[in-house]
Protein backbone atom coordinates (compact mmCIF):
# COMPACT_ATOMS: atom_id res chain seq x y z
CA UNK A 1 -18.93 -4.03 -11.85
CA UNK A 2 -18.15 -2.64 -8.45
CA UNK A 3 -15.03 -2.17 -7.22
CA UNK A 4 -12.76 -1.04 -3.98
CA UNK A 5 -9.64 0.97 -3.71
CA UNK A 6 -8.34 2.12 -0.61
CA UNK A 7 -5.65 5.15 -0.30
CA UNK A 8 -3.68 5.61 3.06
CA UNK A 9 -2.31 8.66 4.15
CA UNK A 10 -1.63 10.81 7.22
CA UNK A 11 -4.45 13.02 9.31
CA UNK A 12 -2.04 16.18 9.51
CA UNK A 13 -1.41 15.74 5.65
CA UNK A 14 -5.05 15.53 4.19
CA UNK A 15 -4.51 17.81 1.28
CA UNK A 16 -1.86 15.25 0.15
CA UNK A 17 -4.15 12.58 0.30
CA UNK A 18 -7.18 14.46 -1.07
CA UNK A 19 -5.04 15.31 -4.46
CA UNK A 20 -3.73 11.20 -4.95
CA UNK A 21 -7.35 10.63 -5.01
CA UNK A 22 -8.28 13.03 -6.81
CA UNK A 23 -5.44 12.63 -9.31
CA UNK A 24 -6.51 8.58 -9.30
CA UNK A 25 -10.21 9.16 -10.13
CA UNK A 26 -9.33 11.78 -12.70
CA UNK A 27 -6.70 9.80 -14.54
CA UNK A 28 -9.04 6.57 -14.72
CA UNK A 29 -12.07 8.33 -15.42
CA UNK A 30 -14.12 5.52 -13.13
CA UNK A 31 -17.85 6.31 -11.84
CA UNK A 32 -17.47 7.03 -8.25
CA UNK A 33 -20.35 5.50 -5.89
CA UNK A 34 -18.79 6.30 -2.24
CA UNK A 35 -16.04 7.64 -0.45
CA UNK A 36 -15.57 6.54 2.76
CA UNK A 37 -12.85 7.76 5.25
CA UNK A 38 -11.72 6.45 8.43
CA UNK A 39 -9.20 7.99 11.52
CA UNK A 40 -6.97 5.48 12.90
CA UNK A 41 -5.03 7.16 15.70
CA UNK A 42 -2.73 6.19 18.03
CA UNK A 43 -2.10 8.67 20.95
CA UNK A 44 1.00 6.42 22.15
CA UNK A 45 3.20 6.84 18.48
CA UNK A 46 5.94 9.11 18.43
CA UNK A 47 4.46 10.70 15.35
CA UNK A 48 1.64 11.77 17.23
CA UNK A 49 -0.45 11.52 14.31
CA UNK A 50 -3.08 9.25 12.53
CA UNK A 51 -3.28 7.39 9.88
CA UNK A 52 -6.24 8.89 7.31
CA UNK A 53 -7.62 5.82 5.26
CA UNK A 54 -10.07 6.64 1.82
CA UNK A 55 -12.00 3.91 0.57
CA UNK A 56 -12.81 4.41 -2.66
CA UNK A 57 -16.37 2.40 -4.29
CA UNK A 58 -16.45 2.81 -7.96
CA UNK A 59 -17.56 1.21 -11.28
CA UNK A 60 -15.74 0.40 -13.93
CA UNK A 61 -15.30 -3.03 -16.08
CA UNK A 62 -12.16 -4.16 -14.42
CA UNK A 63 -10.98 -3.47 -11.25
CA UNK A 64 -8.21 -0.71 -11.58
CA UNK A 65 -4.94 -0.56 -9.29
């Protein structure tokens, strides 16, 4: 079956983000259709970053948290 997990992290901290993925897929060993990323940024925070957002499409027999 198909499955979607999403992993939320920062825009100035991609590398971060990039290994939890990484680390996730590895450890699971799912089949990885897509990755999908999306920039939500908001100019106004006092952060003055973004939040980085993976989506992650994969297979595997049960969805996996």
């Amino acid at each position: 079956m198909i499955f979607v997990k999403t992993f939320k992290g920062y825009e100035d901290r991609t590398a971060d983000l990039d290994k939890e993925v990484n680390t996730w897929i590895s450890s699971h060993a799912v089949r990885v259709k897509a990755i999908n990323s999306v920039l939500s940024h908001e100019p106004e925070c006092r952060a003055k970053t973004g939040d980085l957002i993976y989506t992650v499409v994969y297979e595997s027999g049960e969805p996996i948290a």
